[in-house]
Protein backbone atom coordinates (compact mmCIF):
# COMPACT_ATOMS: atom_id res chain seq x y z
CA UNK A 1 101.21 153.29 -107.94
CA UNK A 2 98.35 155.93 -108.67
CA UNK A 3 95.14 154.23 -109.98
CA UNK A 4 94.13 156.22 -113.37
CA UNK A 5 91.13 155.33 -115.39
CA UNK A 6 90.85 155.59 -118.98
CA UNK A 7 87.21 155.21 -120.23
CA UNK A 8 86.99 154.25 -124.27
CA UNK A 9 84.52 155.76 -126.25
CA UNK A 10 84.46 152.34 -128.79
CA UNK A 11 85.31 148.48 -127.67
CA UNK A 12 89.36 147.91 -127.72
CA UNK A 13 90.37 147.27 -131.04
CA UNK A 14 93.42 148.30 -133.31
CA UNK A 15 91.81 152.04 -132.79
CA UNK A 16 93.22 152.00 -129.08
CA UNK A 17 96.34 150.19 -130.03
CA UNK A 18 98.98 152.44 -128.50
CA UNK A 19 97.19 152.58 -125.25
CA UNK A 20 96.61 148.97 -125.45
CA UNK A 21 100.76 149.00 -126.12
CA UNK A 22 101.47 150.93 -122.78
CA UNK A 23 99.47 149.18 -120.66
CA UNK A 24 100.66 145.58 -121.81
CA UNK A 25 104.18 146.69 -122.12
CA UNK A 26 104.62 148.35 -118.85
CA UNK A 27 104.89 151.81 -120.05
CA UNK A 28 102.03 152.83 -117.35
CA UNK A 29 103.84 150.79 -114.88
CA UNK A 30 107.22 152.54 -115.22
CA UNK A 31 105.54 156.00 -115.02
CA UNK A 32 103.83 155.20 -111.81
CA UNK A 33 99.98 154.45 -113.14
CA UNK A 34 97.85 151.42 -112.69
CA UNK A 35 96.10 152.11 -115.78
CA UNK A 36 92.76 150.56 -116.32
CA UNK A 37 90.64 150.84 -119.88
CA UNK A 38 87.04 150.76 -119.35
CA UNK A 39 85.05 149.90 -122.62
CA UNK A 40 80.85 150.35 -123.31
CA UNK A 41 80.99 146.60 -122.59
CA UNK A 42 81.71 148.35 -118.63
CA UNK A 43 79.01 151.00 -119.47
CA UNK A 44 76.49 150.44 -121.54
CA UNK A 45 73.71 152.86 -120.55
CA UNK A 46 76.16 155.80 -119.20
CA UNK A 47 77.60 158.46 -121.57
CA UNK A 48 81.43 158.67 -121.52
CA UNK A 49 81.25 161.76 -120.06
CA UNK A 50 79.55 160.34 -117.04
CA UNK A 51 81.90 157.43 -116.68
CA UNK A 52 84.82 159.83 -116.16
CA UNK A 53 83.66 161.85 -114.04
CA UNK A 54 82.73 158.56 -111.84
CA UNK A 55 86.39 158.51 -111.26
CA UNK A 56 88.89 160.26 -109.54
CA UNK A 57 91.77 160.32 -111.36
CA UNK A 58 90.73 159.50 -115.02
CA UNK A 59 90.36 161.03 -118.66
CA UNK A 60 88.70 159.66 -121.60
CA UNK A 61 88.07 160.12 -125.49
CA UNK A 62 85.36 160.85 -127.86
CA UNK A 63 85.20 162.55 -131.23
CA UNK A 64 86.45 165.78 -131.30
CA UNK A 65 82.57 167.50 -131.92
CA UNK A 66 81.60 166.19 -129.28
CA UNK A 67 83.83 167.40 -126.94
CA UNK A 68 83.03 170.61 -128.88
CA UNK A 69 79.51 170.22 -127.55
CA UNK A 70 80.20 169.59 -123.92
CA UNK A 71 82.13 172.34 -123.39
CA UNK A 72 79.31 174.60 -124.60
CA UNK A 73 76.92 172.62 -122.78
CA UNK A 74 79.21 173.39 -119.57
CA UNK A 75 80.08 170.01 -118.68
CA UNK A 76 83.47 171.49 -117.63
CA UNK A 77 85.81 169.71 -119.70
CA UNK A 78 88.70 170.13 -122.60
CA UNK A 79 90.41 168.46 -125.24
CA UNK A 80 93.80 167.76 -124.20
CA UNK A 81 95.37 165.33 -126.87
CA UNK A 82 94.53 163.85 -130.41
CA UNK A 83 95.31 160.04 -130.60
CA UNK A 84 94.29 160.12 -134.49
CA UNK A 85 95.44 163.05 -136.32
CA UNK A 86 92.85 162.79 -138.82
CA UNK A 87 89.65 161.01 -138.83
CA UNK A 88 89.26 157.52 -139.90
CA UNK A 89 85.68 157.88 -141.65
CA UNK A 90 85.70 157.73 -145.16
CA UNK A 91 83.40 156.56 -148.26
CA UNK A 92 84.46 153.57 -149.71
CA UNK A 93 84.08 152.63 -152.92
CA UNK A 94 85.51 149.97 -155.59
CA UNK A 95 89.16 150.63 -156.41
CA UNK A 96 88.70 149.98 -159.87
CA UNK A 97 85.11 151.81 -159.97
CA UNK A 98 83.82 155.22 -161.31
CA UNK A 99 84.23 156.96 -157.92
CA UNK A 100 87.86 157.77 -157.09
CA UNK A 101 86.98 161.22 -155.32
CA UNK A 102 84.00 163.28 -153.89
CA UNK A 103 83.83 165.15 -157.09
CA UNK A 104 82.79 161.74 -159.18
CA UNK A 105 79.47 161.75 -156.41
CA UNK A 106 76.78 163.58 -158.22
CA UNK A 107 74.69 160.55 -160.12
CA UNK A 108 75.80 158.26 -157.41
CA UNK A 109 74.13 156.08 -154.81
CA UNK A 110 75.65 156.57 -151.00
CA UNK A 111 74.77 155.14 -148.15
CA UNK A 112 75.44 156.54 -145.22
CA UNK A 113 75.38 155.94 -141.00
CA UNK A 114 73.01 158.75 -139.37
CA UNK A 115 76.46 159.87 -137.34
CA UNK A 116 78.25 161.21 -140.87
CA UNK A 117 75.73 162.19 -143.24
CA UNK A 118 75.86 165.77 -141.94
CA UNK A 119 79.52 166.04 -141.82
CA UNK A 120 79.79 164.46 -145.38
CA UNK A 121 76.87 166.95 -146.83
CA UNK A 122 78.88 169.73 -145.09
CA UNK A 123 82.04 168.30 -146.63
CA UNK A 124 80.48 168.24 -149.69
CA UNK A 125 78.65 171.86 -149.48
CA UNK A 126 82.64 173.25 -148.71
CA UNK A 127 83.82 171.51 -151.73
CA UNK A 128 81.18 172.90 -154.12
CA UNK A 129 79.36 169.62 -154.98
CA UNK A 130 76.14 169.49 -156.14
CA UNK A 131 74.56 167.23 -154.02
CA UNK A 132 70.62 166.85 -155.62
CA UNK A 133 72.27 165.05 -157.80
CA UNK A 134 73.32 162.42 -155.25
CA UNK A 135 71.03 159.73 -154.23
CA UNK A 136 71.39 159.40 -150.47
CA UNK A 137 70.82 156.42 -148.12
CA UNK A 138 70.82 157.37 -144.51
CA UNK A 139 70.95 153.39 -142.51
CA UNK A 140 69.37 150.05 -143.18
CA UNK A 141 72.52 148.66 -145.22
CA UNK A 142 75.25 146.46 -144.64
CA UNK A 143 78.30 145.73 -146.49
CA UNK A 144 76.99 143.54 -148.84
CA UNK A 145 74.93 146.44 -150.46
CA UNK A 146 78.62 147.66 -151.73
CA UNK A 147 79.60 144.65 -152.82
CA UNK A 148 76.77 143.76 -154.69
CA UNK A 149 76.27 147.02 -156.17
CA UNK A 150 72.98 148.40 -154.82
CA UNK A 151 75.19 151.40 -153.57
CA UNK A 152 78.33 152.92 -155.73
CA UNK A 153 79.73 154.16 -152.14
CA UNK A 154 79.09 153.86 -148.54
CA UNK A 155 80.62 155.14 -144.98
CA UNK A 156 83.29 153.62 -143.81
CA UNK A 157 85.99 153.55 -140.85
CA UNK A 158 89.91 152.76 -141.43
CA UNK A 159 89.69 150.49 -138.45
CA UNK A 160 87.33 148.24 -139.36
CA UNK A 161 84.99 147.57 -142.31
CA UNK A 162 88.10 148.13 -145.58
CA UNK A 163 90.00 145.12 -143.46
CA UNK A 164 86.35 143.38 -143.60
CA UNK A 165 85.42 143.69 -147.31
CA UNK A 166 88.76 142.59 -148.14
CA UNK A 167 88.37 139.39 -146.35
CA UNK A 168 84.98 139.22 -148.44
CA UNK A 169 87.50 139.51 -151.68
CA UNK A 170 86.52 143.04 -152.38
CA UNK A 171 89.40 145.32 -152.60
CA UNK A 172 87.81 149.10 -151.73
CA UNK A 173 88.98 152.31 -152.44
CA UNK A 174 88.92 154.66 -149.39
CA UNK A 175 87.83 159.03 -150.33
CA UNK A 176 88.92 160.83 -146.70
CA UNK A 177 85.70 162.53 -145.87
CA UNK A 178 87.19 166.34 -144.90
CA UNK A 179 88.14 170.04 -146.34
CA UNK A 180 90.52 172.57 -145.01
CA UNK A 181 87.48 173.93 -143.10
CA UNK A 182 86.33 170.94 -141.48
CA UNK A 183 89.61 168.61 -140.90
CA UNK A 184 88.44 166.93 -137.72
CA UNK A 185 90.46 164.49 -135.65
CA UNK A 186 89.61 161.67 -133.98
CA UNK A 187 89.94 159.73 -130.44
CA UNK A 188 89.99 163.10 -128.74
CA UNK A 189 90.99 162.72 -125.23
CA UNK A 190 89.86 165.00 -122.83
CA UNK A 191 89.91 165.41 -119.18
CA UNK A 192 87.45 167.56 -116.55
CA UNK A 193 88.49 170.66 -115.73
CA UNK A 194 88.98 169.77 -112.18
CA UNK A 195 91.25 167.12 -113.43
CA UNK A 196 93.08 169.54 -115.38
CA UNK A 197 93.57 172.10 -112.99
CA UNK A 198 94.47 169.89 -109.66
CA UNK A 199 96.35 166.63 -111.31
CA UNK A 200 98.41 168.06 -114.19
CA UNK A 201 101.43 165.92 -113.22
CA UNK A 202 99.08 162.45 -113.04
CA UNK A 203 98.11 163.57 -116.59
CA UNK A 204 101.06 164.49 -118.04
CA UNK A 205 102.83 161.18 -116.88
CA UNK A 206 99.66 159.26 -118.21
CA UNK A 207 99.76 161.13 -121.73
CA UNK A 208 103.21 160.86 -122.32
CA UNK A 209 103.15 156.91 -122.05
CA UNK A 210 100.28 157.03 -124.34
CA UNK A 211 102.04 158.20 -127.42
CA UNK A 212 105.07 156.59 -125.92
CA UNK A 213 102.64 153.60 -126.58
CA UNK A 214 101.66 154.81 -129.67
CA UNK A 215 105.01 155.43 -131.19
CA UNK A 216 106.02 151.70 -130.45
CA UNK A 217 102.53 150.54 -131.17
CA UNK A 218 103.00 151.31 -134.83
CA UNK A 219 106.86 150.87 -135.13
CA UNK A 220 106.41 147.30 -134.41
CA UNK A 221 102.98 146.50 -136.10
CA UNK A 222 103.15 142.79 -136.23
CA UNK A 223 103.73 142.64 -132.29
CA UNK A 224 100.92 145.10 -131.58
CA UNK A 225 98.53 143.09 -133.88
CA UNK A 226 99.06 139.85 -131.73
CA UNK A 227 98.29 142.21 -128.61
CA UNK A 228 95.72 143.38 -129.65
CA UNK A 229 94.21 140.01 -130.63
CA UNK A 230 94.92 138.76 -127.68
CA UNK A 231 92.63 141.14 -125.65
CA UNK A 232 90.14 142.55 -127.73
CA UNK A 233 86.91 140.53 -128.65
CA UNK A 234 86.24 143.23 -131.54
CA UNK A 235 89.24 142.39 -133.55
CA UNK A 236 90.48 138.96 -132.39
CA UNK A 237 92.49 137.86 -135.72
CA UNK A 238 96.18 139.66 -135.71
CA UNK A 239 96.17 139.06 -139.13
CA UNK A 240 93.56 141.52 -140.13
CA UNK A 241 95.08 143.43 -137.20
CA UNK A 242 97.98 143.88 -139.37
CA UNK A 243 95.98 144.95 -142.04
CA UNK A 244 94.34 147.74 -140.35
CA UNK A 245 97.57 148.77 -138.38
CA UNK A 246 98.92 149.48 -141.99
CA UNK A 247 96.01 151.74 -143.02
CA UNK A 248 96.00 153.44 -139.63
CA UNK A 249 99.50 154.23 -139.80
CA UNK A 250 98.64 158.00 -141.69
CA UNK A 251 95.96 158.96 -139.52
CA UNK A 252 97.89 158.29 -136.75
CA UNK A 253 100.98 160.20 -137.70
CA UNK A 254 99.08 162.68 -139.86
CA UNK A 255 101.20 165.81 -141.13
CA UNK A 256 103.03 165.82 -137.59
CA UNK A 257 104.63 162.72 -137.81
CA UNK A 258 105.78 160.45 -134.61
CA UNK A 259 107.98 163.26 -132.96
CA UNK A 260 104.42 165.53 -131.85
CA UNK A 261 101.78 163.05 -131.73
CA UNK A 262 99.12 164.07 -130.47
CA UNK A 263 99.49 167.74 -131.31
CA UNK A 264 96.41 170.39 -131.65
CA UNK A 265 96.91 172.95 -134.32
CA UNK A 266 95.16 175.95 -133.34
CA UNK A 267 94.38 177.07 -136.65
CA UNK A 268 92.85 173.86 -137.81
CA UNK A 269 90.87 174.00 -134.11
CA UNK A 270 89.74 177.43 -135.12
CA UNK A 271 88.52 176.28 -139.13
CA UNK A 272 86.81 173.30 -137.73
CA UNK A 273 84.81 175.40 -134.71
CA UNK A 274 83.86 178.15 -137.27
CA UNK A 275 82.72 175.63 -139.45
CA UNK A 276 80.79 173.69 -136.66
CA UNK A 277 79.21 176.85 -135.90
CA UNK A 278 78.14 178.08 -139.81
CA UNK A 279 76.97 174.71 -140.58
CA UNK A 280 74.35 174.30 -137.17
CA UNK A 281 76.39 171.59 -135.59
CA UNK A 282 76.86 173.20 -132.70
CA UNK A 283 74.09 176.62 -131.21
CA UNK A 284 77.77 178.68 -130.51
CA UNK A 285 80.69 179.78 -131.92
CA UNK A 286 83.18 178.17 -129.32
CA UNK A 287 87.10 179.38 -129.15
CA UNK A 288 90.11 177.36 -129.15
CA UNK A 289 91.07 178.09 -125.63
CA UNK A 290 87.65 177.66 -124.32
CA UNK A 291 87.83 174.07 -126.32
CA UNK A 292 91.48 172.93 -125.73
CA UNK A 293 94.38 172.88 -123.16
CA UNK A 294 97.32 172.10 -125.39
CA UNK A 295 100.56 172.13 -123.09
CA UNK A 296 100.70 168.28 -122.46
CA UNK A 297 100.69 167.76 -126.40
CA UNK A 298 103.07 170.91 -127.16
């Protein structure tokens, strides 16, 4: 049995569900890996980054800019699988309320984390919006400030806060925050170089039971809720496990569906690094290959 660490960029919740699947279910086991998920509880003053290079034989994930930015920064590593096909940040909004896309913003009060309000300005600049007509909040608000109405929209994640304000009785409506030239995705797992080049076969073995995982994870959603429950002190009540399982279902699958699950399109790659590079989120105009090794996802 080879030991393989996986290092988490967020605490286990419903967002890691189908690795959370394959480890619980044996589907690590039968490929030969003692599979061990290492959260920022395990970490808390090391990057990810560090953490897997710690390791031996190991991977981890992180959004898919910044994996963007290490491999410009020459940390010697590349994408090699998407376990969200599209981003889970969104705005959300009331569904019955004046906001039902990004074009209804201008006038508006949003409140935003300090991680999305330049991917949501450069969502908006791509779109055409006006946006000194928005009103914009960057931190120091919780949910409450939606439900009460000091803010008309605020950021959001699938994963978490919709299942949250709906247990506070407020039903949201959730606008995707992308364009065709930024599209990004999201849990991007990525491996060093060195990993790469010398363990493809420990790799392989370890992403194919991952969206093995995956597949079952969210074919059998009211199983994978109680798993989940029962190991993650983020997200201990399968109930609202359920609930988010439902809403992750389309990220997960995306346009690909369950038969190419973590697939990298190179096109959309090559939009989003253009766009990365126009927009000053990263100092370099960075190429799918340099960014990506497809083949385990193909």
């Amino acid at each position: 049995m080879t030991p393989f660490t996986f290092v988490l960029d967020w605490y286990i919740n419903c967002q890691f569900a189908g690795l959370i699947w394959a480890k619980e279910k044996g589907l690590y086991k039968q490929a030969g890996l003692d599979v061990q998920l290492v959260d920022p509880h395990d970490y808390p003053k090391t990057p990810t980054l560090e953490v897997v290079k710690q390791h031996a034989f190991s991977a981890g994930c992180m959004e898919d800019n910044l994996v963007v930015r290490a491999v410009l920064a020459d940390k010697g590593v590349k994408a090699i699988g998407a376990m969200l096909q599209q981003t889970p940040m969104v705005l959300m909004t009331a569904t019955d309320g004046a906001i039902q896309t990004l074009h209804d913003l201008p006038g508006r009060r949003i409140a935003m984390h300090r991680d999305g309000i330049h991917l949501l300005k450069t969502v908006l600049t791509l779109h055409g919006i006006d946006q000194s007509e928005i009103e914009f909040t960057v931190g120091g608000w919780s949910l409450p400030d939606l439900i009460n109405g000091r803010f008309d929209a605020v950021q959001g994640y699938t994963i978490t806060e919709p299942a949250q304000l709906l247990g506070l009785g407020f039903d949201s409506h959730l606008i995707p925050v992308k364009h065709p030239n930024l599209h990004p995705y999201a849990q991007m797992m990525f491996a060093t170089s060195k990993m790469i080049e010398q363990n493809q076969n420990i790799l392989s073995r370890f992403i194919s039971a991952t969206f093995d995982g995956w597949r079952e994870a969210m074919t059998h959603q009211d199983e994978t809720a109680v798993l989940v429950a029962a190991v993650s002190k983020d997200q201990p009540d399968a109930k609202m496990n359920r609930q988010i399982l439902d809403a992750m279902l389309p990220i997960v699958k995306g346009e690909v569906g369950f038969e190419k699950l973590g697939f990298l399109d190179p096109a959309r790659w090559q939009r989003n690094l253009k766009t990365y590079y126009d927009f000053g989120m990263v100092d370099r105009y960075a190429t799918f290959d340099e960014v990506v090794y497809p083949k385990f996802v193909n």
